[in-house]
PDB file of N, CA and C in Angstrom:
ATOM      1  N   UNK A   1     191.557  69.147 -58.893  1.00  0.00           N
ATOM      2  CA  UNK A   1     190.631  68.054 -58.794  1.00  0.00           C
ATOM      3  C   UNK A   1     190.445  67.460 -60.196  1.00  0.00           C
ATOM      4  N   UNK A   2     190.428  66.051 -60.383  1.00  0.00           N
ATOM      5  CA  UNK A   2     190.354  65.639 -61.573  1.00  0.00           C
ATOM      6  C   UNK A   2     189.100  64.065 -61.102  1.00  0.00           C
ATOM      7  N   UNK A   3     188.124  64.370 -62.887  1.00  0.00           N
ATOM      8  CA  UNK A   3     187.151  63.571 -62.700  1.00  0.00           C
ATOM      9  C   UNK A   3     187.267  62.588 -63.913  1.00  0.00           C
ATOM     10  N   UNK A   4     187.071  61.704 -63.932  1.00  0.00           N
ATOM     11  CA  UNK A   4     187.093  60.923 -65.399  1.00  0.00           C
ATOM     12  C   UNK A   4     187.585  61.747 -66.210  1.00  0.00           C
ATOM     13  N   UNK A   5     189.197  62.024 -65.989  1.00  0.00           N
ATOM     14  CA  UNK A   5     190.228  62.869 -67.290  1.00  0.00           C
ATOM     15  C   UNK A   5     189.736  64.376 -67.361  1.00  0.00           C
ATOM     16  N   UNK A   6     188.756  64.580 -66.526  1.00  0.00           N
ATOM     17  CA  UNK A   6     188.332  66.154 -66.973  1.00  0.00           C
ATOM     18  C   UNK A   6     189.086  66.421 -65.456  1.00  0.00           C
ATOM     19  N   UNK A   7     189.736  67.532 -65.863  1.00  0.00           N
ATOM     20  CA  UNK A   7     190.638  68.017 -64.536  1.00  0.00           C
ATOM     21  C   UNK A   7     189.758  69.857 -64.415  1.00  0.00           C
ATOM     22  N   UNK A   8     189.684  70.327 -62.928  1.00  0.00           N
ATOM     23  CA  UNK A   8     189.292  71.509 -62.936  1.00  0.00           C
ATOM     24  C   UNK A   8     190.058  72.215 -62.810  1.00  0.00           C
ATOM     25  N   UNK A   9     190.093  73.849 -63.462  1.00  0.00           N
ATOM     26  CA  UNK A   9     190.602  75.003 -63.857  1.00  0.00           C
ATOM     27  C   UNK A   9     190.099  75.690 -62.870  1.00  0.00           C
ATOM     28  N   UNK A  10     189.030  76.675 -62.764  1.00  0.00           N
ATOM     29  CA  UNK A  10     188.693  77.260 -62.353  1.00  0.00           C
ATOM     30  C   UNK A  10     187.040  77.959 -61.836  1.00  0.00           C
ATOM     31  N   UNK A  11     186.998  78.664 -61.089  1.00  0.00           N
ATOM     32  CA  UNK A  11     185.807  79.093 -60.656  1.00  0.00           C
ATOM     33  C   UNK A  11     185.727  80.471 -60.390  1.00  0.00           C
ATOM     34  N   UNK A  12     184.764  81.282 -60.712  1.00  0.00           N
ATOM     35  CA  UNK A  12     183.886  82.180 -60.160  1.00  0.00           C
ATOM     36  C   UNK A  12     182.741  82.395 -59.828  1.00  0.00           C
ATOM     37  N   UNK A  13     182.447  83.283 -58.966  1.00  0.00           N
ATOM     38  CA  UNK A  13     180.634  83.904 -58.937  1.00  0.00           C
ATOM     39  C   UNK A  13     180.965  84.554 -59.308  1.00  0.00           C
ATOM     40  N   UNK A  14     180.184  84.397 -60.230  1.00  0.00           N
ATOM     41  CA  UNK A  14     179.207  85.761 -61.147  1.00  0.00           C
ATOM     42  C   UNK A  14     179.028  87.486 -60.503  1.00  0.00           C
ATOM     43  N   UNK A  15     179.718  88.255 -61.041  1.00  0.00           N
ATOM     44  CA  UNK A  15     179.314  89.554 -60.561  1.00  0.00           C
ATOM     45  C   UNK A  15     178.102  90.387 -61.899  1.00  0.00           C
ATOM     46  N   UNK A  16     177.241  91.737 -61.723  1.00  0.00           N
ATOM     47  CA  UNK A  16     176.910  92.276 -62.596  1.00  0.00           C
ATOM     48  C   UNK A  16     177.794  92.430 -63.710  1.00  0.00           C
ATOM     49  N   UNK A  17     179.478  92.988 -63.330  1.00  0.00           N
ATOM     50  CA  UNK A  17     179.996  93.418 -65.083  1.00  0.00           C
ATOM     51  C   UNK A  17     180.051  91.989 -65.377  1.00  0.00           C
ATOM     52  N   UNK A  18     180.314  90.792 -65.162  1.00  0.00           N
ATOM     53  CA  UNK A  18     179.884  89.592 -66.347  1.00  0.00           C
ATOM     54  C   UNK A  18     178.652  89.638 -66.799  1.00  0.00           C
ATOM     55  N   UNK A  19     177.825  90.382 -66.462  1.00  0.00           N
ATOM     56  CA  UNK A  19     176.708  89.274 -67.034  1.00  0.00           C
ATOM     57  C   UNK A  19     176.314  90.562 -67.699  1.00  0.00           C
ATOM     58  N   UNK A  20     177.113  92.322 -67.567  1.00  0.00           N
ATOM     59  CA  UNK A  20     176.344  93.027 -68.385  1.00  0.00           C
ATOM     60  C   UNK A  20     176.488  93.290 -70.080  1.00  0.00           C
ATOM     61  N   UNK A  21     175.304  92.827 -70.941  1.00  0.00           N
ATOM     62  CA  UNK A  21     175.294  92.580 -72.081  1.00  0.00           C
ATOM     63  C   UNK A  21     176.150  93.518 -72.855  1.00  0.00           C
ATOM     64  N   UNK A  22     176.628  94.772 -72.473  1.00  0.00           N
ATOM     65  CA  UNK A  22     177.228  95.466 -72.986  1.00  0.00           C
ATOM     66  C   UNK A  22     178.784  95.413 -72.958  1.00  0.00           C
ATOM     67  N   UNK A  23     179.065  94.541 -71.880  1.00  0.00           N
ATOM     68  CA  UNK A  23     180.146  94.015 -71.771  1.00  0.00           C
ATOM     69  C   UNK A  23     180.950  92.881 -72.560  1.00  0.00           C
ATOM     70  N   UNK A  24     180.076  92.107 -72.452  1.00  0.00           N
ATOM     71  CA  UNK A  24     180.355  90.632 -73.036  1.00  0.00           C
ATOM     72  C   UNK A  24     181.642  89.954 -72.874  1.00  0.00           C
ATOM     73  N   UNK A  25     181.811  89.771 -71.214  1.00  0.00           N
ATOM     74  CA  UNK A  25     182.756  89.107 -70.728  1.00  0.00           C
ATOM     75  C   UNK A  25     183.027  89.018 -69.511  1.00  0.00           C
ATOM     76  N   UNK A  26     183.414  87.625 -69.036  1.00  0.00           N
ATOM     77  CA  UNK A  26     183.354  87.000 -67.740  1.00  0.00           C
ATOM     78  C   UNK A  26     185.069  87.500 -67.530  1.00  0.00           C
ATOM     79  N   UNK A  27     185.097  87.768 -66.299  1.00  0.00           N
ATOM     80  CA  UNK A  27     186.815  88.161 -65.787  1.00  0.00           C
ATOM     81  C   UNK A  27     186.800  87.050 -64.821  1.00  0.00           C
ATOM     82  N   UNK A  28     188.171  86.185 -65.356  1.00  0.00           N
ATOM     83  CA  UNK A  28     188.294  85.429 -64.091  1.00  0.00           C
ATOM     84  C   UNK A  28     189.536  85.542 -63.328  1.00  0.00           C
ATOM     85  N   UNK A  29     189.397  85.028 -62.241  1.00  0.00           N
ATOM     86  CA  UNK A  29     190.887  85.856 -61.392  1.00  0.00           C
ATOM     87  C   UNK A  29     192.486  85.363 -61.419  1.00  0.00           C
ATOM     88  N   UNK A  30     192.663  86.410 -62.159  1.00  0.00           N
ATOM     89  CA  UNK A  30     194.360  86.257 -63.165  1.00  0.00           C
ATOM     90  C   UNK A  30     195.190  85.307 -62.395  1.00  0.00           C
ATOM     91  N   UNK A  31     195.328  85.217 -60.745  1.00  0.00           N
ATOM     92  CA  UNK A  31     196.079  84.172 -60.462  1.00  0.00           C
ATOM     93  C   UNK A  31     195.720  82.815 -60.416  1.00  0.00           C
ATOM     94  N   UNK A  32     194.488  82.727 -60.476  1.00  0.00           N
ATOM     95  CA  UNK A  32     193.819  81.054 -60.672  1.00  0.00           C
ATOM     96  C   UNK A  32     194.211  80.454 -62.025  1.00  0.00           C
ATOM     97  N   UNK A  33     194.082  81.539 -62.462  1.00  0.00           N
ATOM     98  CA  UNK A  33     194.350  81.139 -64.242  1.00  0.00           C
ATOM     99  C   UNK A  33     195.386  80.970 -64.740  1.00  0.00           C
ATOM    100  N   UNK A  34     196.388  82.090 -64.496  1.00  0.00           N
ATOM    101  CA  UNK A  34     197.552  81.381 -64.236  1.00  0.00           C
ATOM    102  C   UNK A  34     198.253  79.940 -63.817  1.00  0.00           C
ATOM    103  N   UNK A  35     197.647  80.075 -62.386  1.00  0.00           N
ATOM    104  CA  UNK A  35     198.288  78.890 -61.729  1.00  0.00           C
ATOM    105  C   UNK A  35     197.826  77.517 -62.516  1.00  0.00           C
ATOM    106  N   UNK A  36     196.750  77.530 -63.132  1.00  0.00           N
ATOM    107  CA  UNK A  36     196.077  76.279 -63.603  1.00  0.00           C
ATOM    108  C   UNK A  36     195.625  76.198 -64.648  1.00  0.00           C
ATOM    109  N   UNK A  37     195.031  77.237 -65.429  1.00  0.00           N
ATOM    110  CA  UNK A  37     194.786  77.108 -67.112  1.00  0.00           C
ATOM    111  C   UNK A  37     195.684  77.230 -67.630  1.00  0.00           C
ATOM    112  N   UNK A  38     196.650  77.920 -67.576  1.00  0.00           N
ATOM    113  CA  UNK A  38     198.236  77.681 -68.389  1.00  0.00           C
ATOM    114  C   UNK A  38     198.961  76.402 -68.408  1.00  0.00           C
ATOM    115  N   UNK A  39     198.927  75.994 -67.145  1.00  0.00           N
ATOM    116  CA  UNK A  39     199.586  75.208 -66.680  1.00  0.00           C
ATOM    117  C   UNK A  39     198.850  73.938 -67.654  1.00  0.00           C
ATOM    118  N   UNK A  40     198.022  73.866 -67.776  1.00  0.00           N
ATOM    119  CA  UNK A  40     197.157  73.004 -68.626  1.00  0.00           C
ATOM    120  C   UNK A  40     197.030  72.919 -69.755  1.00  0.00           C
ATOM    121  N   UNK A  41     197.568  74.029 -70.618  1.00  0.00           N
ATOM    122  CA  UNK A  41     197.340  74.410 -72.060  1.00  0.00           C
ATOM    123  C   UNK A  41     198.527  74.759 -72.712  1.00  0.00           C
ATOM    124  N   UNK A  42     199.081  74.608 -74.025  1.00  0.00           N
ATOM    125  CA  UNK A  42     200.439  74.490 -74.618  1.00  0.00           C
ATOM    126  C   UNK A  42     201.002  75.948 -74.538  1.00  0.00           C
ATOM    127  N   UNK A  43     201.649  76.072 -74.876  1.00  0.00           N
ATOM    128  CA  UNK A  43     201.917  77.412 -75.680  1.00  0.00           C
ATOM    129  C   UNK A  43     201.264  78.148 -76.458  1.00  0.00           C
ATOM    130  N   UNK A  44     200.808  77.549 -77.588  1.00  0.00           N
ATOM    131  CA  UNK A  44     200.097  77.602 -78.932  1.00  0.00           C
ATOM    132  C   UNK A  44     198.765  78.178 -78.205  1.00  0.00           C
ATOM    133  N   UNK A  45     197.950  76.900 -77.187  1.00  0.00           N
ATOM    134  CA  UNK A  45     196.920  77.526 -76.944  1.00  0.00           C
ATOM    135  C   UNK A  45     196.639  78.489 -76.032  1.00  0.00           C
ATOM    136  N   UNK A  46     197.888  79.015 -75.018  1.00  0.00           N
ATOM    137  CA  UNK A  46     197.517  80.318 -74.016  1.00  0.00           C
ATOM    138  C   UNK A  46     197.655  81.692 -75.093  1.00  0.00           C
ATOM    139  N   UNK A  47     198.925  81.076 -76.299  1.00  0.00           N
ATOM    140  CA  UNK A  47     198.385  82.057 -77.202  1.00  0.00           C
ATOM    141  C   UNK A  47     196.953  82.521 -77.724  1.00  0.00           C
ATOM    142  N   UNK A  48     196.709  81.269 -78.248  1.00  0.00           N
ATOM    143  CA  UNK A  48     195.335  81.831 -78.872  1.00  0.00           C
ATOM    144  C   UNK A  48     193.974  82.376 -77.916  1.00  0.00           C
ATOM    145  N   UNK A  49     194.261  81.429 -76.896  1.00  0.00           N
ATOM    146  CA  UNK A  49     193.230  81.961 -76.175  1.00  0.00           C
ATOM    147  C   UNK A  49     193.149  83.118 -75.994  1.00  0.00           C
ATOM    148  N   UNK A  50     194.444  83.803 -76.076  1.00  0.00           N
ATOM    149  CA  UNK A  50     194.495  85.679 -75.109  1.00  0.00           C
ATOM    150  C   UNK A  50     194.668  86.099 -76.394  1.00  0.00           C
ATOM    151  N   UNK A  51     194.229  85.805 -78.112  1.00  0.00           N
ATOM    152  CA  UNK A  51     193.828  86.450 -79.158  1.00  0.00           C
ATOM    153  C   UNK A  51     192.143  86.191 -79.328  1.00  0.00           C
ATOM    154  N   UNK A  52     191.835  85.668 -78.769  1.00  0.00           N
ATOM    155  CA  UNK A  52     190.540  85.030 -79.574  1.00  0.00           C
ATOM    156  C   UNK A  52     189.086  86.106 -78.423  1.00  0.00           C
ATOM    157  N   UNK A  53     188.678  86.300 -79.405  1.00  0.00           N
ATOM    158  CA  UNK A  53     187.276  87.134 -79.125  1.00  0.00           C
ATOM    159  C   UNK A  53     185.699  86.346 -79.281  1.00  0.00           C
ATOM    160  N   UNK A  54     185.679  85.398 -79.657  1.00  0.00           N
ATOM    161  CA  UNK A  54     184.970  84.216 -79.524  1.00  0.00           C
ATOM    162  C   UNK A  54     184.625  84.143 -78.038  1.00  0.00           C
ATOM    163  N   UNK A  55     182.949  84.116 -78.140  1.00  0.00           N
ATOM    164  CA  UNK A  55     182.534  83.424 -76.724  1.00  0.00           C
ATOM    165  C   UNK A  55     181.496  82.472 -76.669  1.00  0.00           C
ATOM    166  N   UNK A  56     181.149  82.438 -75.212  1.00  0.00           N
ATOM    167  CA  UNK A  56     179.700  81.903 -75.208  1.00  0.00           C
ATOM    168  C   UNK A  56     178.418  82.573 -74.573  1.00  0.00           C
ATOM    169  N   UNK A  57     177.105  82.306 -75.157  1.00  0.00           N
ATOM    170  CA  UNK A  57     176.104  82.482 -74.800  1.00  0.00           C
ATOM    171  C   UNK A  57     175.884  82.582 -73.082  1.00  0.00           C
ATOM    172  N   UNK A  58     175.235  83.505 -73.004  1.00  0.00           N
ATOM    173  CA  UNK A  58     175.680  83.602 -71.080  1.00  0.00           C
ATOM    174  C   UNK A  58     173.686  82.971 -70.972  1.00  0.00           C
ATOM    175  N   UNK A  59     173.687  81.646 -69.868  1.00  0.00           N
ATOM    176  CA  UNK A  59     172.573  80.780 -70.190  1.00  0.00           C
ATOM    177  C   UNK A  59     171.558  81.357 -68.898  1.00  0.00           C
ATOM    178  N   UNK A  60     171.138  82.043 -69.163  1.00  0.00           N
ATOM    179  CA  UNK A  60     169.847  82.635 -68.516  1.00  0.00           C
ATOM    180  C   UNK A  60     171.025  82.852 -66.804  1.00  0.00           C
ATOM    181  N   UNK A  61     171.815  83.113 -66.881  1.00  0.00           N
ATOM    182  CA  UNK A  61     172.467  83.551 -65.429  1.00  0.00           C
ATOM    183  C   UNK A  61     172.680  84.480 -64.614  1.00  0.00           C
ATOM    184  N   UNK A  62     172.579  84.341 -63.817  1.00  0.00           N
ATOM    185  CA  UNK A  62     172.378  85.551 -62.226  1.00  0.00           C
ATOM    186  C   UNK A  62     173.240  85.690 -61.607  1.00  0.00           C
ATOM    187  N   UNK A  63     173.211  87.572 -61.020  1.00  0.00           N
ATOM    188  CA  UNK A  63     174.420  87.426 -60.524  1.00  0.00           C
ATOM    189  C   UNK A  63     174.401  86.536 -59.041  1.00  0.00           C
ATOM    190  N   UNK A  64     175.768  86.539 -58.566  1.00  0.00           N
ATOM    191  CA  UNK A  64     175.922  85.432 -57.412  1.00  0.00           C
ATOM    192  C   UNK A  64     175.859  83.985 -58.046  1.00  0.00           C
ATOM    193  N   UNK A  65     175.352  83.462 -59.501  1.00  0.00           N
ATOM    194  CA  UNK A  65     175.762  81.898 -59.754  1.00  0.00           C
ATOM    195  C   UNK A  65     177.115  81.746 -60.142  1.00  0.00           C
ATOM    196  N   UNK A  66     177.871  80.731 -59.839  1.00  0.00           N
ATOM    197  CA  UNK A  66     179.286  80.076 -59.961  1.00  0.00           C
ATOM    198  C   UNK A  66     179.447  79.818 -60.998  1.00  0.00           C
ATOM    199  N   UNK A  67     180.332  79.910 -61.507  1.00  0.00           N
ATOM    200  CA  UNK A  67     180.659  79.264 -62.979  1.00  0.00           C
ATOM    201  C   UNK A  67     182.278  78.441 -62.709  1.00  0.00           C
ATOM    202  N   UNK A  68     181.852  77.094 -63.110  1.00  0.00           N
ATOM    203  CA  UNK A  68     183.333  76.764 -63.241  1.00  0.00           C
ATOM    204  C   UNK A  68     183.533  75.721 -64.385  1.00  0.00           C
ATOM    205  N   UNK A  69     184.675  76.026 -64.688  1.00  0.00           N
ATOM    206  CA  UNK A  69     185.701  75.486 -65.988  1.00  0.00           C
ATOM    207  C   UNK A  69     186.403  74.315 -65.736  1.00  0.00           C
ATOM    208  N   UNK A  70     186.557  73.351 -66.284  1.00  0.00           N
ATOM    209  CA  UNK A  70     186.772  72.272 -66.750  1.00  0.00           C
ATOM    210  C   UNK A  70     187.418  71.823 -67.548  1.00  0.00           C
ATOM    211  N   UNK A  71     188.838  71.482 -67.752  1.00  0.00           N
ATOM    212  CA  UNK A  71     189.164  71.429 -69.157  1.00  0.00           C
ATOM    213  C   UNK A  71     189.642  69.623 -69.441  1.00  0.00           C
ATOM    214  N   UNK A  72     189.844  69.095 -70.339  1.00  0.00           N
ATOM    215  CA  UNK A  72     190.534  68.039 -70.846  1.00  0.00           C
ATOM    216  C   UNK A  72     190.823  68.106 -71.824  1.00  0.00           C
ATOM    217  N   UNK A  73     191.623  66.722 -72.549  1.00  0.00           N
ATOM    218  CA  UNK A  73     192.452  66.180 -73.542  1.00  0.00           C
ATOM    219  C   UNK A  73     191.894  65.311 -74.262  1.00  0.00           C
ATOM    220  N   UNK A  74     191.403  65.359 -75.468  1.00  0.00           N
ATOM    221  CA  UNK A  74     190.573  64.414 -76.274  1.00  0.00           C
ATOM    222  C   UNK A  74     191.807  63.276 -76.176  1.00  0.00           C
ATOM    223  N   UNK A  75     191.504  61.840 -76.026  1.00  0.00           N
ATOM    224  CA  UNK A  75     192.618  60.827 -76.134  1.00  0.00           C
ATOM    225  C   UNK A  75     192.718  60.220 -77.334  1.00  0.00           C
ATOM    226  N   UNK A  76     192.465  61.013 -78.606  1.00  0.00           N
ATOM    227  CA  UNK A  76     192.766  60.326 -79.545  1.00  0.00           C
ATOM    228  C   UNK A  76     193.858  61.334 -80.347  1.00  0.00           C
ATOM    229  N   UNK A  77     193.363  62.663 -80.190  1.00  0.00           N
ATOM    230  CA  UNK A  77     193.966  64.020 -80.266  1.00  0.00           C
ATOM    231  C   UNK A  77     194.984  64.444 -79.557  1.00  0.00           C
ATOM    232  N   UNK A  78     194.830  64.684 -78.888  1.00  0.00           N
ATOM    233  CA  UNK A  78     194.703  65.719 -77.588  1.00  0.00           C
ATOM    234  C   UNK A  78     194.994  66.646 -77.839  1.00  0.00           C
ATOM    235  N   UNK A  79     193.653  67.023 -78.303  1.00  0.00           N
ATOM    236  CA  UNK A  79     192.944  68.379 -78.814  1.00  0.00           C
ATOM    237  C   UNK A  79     192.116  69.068 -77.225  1.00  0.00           C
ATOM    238  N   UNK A  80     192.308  69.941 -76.841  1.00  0.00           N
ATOM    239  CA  UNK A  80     191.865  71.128 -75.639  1.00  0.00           C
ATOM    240  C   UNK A  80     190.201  70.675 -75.967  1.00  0.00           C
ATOM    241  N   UNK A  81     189.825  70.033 -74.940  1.00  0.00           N
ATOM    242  CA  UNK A  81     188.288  70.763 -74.836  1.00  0.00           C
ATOM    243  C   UNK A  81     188.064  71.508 -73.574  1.00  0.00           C
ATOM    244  N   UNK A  82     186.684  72.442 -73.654  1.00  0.00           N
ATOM    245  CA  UNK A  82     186.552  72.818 -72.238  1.00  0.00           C
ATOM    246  C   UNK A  82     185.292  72.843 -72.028  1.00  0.00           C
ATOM    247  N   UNK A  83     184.632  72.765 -70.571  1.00  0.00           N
ATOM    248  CA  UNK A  83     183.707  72.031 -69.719  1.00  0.00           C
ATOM    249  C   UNK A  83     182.869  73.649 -69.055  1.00  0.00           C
ATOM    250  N   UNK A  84     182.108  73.879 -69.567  1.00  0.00           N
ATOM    251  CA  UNK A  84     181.800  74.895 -68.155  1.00  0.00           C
ATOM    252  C   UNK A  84     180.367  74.166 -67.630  1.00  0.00           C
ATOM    253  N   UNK A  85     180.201  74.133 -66.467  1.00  0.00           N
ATOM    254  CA  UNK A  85     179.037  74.541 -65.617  1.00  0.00           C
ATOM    255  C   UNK A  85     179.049  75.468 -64.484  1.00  0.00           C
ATOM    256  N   UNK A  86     177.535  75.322 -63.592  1.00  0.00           N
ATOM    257  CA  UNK A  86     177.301  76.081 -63.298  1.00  0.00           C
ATOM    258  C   UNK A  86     176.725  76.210 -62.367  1.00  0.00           C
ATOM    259  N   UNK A  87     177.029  76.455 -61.209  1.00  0.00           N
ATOM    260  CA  UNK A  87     175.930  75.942 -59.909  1.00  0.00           C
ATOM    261  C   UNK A  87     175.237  77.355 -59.666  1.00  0.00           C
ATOM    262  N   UNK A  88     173.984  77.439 -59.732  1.00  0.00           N
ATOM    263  CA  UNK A  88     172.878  78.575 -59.271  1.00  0.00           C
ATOM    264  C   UNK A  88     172.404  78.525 -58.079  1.00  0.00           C
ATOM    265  N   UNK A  89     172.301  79.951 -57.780  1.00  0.00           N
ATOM    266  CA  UNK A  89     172.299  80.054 -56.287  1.00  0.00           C
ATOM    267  C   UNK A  89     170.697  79.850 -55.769  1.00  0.00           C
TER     268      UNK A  89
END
């Protein structure tokens, strides 16, 4: 699905091990990601992404809320940005 140049990647609900602080990390499901965040991102960046330990702030979320990803192409760059929201249950 693609919205004003922002095309979607992917989705999950939220289970407890994402959201447990001791964890500090969302798992999303290897064949979605595959099929569509790669497919979306160079070389360079599926590299870095599967080096990089960098995250984000998890925003007051529960388990059972959705999270989905978003990515586009800056058009002056096209430099990777990415989009998350979040629908709460």
């Amino acid at each position: 699905m693609k919205r004003n140049g922002i095309v979607f990647l992917v989705s999950k609900v939220l289970t407890r091990s994402d959201l447990d602080d001791n964890l500090n990390r969302v798992l999303l499901p290897k064949k979605l990601v595959i099929e569509n965040v790669c497919n979306f991102l160079t070389m360079k960046e599926w590299e870095d992404v599967n080096k990089t330990e960098e995250g984000i702030e998890k925003h007051g979320l529960n388990i059972g809320d959705k999270l989905n990803v978003w990515g586009r192409r800056d058009v002056d760059t096209n430099g990777l940005q990415f989009k998350f929201t979040f629908d709460r249950q």
